[in-house]
PDB file of N, CA and C in Angstrom:
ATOM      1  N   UNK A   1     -44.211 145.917  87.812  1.00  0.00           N
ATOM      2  CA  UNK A   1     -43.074 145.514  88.602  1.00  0.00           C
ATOM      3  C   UNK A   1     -41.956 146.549  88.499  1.00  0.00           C
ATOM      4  N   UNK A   2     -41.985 146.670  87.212  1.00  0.00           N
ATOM      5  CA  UNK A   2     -40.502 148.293  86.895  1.00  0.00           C
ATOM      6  C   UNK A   2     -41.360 149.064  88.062  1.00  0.00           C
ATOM      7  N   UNK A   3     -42.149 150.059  87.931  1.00  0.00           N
ATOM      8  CA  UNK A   3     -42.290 150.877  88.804  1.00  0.00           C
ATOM      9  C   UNK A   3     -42.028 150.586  90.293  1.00  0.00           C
ATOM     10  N   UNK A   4     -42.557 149.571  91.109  1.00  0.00           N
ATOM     11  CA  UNK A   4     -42.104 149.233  92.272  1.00  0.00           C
ATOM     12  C   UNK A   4     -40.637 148.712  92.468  1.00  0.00           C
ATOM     13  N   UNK A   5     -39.762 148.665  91.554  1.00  0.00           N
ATOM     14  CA  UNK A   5     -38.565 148.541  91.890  1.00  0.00           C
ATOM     15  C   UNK A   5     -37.462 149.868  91.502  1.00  0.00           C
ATOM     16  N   UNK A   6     -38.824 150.550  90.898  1.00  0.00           N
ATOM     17  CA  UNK A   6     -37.987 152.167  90.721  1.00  0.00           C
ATOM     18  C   UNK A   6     -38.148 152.930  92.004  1.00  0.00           C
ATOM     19  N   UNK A   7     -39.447 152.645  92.568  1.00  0.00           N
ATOM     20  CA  UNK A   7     -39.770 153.175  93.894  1.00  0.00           C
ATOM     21  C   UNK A   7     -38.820 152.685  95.125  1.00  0.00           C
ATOM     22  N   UNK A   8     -38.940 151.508  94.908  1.00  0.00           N
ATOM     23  CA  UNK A   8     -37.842 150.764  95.928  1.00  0.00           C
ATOM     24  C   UNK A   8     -36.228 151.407  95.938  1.00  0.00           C
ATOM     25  N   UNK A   9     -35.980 151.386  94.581  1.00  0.00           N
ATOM     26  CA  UNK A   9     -34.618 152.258  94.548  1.00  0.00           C
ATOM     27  C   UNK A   9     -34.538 154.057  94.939  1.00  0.00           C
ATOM     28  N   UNK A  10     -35.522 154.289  94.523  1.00  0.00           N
ATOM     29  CA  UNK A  10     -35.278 155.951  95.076  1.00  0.00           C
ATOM     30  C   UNK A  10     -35.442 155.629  96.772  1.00  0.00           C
ATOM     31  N   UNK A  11     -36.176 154.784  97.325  1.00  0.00           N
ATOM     32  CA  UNK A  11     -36.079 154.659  98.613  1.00  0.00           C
ATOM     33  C   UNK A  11     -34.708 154.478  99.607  1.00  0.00           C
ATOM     34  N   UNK A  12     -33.933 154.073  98.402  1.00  0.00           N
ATOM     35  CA  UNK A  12     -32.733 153.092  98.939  1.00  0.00           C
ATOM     36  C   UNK A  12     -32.156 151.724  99.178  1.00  0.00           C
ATOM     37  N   UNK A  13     -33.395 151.259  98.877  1.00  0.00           N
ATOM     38  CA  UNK A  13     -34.123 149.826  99.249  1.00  0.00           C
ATOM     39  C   UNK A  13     -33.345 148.583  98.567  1.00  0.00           C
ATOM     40  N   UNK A  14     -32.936 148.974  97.410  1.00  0.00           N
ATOM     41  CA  UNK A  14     -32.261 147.919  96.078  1.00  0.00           C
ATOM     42  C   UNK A  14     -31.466 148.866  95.518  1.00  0.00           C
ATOM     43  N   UNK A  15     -30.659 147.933  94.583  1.00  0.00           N
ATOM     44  CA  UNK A  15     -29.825 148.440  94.159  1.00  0.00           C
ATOM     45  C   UNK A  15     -29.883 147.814  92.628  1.00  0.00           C
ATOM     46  N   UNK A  16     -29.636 148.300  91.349  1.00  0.00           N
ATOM     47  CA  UNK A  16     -30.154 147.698  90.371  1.00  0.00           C
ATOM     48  C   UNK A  16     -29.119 147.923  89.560  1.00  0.00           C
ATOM     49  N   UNK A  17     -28.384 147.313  89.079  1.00  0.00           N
ATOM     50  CA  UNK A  17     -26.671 146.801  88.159  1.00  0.00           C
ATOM     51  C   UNK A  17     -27.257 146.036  86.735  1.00  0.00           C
ATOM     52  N   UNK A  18     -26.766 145.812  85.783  1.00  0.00           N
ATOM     53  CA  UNK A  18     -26.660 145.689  84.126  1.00  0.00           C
ATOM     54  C   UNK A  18     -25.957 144.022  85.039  1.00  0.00           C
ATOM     55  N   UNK A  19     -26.990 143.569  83.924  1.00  0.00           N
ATOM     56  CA  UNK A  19     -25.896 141.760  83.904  1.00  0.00           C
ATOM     57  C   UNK A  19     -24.666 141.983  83.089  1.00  0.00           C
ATOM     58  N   UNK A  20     -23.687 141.312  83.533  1.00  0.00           N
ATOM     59  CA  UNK A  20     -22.591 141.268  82.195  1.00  0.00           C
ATOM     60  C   UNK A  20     -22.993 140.449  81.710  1.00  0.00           C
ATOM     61  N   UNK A  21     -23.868 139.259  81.754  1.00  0.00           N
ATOM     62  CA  UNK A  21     -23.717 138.904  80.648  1.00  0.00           C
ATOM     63  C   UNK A  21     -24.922 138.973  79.238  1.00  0.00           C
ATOM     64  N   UNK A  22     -26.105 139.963  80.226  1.00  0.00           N
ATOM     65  CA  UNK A  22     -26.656 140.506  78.448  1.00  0.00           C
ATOM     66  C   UNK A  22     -27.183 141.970  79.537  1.00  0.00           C
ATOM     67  N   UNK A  23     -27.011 142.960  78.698  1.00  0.00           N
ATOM     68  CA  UNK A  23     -27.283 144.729  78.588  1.00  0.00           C
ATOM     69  C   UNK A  23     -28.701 144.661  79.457  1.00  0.00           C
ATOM     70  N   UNK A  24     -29.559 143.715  78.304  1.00  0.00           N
ATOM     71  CA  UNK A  24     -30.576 144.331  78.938  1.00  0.00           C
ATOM     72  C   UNK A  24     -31.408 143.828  80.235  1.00  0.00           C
ATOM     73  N   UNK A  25     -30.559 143.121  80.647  1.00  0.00           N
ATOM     74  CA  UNK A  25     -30.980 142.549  81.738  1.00  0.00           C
ATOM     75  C   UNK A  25     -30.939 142.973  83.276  1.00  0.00           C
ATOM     76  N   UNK A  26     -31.387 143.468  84.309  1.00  0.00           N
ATOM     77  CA  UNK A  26     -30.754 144.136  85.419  1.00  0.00           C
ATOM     78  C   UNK A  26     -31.223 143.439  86.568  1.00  0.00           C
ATOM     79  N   UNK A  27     -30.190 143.244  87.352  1.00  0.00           N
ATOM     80  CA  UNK A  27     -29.672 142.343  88.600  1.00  0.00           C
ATOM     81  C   UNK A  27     -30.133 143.505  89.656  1.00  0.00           C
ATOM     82  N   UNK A  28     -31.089 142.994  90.349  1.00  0.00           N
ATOM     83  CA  UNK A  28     -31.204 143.309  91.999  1.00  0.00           C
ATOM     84  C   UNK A  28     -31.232 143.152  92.987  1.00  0.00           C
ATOM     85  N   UNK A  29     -30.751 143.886  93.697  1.00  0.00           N
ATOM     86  CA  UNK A  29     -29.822 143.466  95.128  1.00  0.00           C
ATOM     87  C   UNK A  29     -30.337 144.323  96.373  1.00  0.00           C
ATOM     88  N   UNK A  30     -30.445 143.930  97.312  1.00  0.00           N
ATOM     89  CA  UNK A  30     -30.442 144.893  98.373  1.00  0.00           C
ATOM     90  C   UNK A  30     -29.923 145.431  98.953  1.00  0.00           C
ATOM     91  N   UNK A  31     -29.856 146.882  99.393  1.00  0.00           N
ATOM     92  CA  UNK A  31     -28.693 147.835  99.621  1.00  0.00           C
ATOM     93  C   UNK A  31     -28.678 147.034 101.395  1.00  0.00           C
ATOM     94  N   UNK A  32     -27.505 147.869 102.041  1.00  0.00           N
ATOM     95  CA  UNK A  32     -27.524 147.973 103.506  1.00  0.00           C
ATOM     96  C   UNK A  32     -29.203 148.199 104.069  1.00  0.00           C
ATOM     97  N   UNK A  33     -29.773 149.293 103.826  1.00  0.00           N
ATOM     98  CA  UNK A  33     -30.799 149.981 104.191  1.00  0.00           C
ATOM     99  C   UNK A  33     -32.020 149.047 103.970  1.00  0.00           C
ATOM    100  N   UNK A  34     -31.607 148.798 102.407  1.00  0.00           N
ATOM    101  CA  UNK A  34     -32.577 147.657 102.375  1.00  0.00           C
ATOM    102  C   UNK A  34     -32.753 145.856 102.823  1.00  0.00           C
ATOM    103  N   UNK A  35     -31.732 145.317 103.638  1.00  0.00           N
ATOM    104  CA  UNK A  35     -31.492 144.142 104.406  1.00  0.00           C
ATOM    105  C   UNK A  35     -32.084 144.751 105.592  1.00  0.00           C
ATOM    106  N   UNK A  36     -31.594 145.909 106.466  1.00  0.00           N
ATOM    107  CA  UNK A  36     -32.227 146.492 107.598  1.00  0.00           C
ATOM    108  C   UNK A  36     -33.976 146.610 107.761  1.00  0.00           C
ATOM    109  N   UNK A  37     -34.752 147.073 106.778  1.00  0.00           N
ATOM    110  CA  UNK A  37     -35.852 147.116 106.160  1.00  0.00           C
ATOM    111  C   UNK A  37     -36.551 145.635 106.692  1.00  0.00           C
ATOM    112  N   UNK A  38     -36.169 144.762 105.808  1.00  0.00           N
ATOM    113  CA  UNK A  38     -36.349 143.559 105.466  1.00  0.00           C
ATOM    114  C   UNK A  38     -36.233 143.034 106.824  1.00  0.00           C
ATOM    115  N   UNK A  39     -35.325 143.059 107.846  1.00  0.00           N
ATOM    116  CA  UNK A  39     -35.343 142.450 108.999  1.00  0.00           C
ATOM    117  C   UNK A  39     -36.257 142.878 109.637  1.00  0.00           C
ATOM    118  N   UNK A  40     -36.781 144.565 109.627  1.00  0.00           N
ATOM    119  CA  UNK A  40     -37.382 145.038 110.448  1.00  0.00           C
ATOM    120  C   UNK A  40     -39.320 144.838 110.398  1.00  0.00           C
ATOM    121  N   UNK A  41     -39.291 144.652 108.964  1.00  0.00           N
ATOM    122  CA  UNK A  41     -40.382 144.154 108.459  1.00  0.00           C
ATOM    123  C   UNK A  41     -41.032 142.499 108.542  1.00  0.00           C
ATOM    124  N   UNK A  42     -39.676 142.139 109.081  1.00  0.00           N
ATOM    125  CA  UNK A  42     -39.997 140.413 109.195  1.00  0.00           C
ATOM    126  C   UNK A  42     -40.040 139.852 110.624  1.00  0.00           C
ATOM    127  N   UNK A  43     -39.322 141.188 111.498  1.00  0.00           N
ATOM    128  CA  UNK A  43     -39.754 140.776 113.093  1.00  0.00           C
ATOM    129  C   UNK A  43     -41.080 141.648 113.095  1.00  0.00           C
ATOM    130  N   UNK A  44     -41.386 142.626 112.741  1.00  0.00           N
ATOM    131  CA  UNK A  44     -43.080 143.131 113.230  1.00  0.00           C
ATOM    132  C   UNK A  44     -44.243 142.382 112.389  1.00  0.00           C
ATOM    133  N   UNK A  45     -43.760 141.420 111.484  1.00  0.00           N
ATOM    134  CA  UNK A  45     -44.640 140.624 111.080  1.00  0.00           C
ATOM    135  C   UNK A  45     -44.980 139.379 111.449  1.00  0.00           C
ATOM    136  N   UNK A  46     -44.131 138.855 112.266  1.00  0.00           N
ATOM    137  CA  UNK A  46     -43.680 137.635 113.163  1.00  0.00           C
ATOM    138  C   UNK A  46     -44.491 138.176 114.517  1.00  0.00           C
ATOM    139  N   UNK A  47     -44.315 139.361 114.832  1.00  0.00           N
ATOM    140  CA  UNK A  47     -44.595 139.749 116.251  1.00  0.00           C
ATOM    141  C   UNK A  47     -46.516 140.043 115.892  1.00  0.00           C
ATOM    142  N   UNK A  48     -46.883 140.341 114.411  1.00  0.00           N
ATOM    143  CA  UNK A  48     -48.315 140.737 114.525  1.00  0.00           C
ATOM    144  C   UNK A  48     -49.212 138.764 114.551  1.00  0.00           C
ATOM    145  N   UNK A  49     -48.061 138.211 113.624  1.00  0.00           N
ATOM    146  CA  UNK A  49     -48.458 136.592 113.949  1.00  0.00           C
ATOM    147  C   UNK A  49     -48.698 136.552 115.228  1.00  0.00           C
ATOM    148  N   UNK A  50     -47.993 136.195 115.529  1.00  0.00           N
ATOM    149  CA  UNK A  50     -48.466 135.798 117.106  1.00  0.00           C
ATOM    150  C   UNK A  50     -49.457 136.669 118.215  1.00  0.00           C
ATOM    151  N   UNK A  51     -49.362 137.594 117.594  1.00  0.00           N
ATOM    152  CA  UNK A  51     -50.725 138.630 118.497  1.00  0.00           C
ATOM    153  C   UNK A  51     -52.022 138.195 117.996  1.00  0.00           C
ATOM    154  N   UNK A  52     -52.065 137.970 116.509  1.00  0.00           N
ATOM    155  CA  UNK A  52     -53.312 137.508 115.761  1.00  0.00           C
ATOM    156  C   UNK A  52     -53.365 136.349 116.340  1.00  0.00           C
ATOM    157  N   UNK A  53     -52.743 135.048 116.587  1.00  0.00           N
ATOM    158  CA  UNK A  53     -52.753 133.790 116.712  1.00  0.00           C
ATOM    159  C   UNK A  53     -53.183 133.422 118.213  1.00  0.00           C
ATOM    160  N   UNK A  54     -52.773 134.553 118.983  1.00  0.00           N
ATOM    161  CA  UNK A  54     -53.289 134.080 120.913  1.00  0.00           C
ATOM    162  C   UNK A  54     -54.228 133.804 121.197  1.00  0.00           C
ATOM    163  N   UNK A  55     -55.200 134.521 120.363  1.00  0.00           N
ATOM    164  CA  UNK A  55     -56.299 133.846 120.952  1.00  0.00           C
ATOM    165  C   UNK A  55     -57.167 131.898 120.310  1.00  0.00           C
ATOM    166  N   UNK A  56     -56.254 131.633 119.668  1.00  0.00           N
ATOM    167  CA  UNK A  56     -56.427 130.222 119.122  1.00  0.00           C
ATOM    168  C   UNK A  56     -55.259 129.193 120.033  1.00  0.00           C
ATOM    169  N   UNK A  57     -55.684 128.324 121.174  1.00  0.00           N
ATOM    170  CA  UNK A  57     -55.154 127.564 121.497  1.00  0.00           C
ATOM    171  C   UNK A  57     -53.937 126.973 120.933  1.00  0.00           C
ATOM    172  N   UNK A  58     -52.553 127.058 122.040  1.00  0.00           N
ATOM    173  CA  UNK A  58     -51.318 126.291 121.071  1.00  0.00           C
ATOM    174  C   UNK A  58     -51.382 125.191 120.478  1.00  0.00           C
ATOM    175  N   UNK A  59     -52.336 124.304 120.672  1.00  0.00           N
ATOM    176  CA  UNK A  59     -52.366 123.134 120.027  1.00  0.00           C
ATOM    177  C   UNK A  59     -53.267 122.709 118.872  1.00  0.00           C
ATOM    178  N   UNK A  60     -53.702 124.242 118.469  1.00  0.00           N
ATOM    179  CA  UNK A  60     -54.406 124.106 117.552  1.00  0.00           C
ATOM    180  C   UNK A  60     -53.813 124.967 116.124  1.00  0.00           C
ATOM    181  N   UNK A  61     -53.367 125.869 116.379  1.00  0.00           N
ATOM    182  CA  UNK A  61     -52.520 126.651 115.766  1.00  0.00           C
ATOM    183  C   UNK A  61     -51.895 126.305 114.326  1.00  0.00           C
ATOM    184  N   UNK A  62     -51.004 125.254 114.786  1.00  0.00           N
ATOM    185  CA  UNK A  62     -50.666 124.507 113.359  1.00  0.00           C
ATOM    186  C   UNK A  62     -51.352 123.966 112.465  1.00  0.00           C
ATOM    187  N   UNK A  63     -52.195 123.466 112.725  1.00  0.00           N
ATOM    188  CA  UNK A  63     -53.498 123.082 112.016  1.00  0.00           C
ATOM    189  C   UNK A  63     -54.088 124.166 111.483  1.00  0.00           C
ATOM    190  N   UNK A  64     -54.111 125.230 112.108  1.00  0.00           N
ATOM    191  CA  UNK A  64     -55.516 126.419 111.658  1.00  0.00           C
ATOM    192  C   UNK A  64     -54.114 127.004 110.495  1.00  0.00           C
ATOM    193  N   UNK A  65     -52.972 127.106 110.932  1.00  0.00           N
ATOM    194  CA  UNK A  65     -51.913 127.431 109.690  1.00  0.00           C
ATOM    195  C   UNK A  65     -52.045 126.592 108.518  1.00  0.00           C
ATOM    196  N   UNK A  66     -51.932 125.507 108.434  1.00  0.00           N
ATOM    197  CA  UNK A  66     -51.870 124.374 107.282  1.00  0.00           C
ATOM    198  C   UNK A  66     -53.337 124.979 106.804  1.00  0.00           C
ATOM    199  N   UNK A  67     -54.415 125.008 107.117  1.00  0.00           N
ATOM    200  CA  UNK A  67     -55.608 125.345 106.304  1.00  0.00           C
ATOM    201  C   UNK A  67     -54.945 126.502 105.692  1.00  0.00           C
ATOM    202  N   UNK A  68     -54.983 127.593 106.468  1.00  0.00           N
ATOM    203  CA  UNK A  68     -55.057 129.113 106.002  1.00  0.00           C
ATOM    204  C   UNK A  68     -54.182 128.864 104.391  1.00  0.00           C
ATOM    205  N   UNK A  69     -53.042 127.724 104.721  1.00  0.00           N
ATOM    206  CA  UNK A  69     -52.630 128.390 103.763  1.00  0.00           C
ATOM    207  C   UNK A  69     -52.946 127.622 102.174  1.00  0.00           C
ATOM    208  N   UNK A  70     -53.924 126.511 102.869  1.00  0.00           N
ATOM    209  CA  UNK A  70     -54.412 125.609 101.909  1.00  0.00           C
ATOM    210  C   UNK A  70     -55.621 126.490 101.156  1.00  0.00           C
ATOM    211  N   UNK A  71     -55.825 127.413 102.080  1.00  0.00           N
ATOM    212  CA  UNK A  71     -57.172 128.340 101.237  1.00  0.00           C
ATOM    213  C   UNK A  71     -56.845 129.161 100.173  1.00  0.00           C
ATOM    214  N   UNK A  72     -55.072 130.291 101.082  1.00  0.00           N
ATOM    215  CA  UNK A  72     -54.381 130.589  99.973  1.00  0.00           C
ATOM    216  C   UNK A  72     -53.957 130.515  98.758  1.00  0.00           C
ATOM    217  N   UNK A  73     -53.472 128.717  98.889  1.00  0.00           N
ATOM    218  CA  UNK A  73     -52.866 128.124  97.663  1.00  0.00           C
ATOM    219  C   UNK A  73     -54.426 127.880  96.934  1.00  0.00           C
ATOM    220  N   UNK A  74     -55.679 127.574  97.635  1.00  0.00           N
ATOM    221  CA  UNK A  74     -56.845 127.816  96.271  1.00  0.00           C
ATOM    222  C   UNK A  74     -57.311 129.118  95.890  1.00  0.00           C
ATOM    223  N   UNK A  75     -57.214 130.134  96.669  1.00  0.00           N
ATOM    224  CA  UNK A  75     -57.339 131.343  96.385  1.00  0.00           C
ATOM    225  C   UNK A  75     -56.166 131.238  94.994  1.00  0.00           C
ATOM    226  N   UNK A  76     -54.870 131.668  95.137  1.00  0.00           N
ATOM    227  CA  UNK A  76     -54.164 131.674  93.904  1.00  0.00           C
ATOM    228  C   UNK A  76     -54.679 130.946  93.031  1.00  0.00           C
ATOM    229  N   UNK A  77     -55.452 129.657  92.641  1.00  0.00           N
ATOM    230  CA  UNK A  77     -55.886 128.643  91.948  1.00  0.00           C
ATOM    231  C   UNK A  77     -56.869 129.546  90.780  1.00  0.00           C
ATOM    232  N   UNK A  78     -57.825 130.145  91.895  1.00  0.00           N
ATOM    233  CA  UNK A  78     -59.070 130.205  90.954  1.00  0.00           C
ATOM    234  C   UNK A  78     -58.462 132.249  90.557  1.00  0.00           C
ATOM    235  N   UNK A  79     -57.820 132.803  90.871  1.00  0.00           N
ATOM    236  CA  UNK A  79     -57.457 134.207  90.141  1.00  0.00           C
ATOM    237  C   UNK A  79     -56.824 133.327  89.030  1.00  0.00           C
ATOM    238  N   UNK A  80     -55.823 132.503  89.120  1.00  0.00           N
ATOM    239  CA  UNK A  80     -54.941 131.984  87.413  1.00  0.00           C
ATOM    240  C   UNK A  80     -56.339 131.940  86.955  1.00  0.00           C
ATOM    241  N   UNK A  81     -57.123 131.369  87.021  1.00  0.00           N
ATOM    242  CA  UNK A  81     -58.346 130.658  86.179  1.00  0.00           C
ATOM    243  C   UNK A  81     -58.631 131.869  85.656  1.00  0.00           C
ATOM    244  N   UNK A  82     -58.908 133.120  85.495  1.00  0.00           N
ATOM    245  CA  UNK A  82     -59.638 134.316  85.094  1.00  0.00           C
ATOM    246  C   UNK A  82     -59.119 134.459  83.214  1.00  0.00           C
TER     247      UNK A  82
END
């Protein structure tokens, strides 16, 4: 996790500050650059949803979501188990 938030910061991405109230603790935040990022990454991921999703009927959609993510939440299940 340190490394990807060292990467993230040389990017510009976060910004990483000392807690006052213990040293060794460090608070991260997202710069300007990195809120911009974040938006831009959350409309082309919204926009690849729905390109993936057209060809599944609107009225089925929500349903095929609630599984996917019921598979997810057992996928996470059985990696803890390892």
């Amino acid at each position: 996790m340190a490394d990807i938030c060292r990467r993230l910061e040389g990017r510009g991405l976060i910004a990483r500050d000392v807690s006052p109230e213990d040293a060794r603790r460090k608070i991260l935040s997202l710069t300007e650059d990195g809120d911009k990022a974040l938006e831009e990454v959350t409309e082309r991921s919204l926009g690849l949803n729905e390109r993936l999703l057209e060809v599944v009927p609107a009225a089925r959609r929500a349903a095929l979501i609630k599984q996917l993510i019921a598979l997810a939440d057992h996928w996470e299940t059985l990696d803890s188990e390892r």
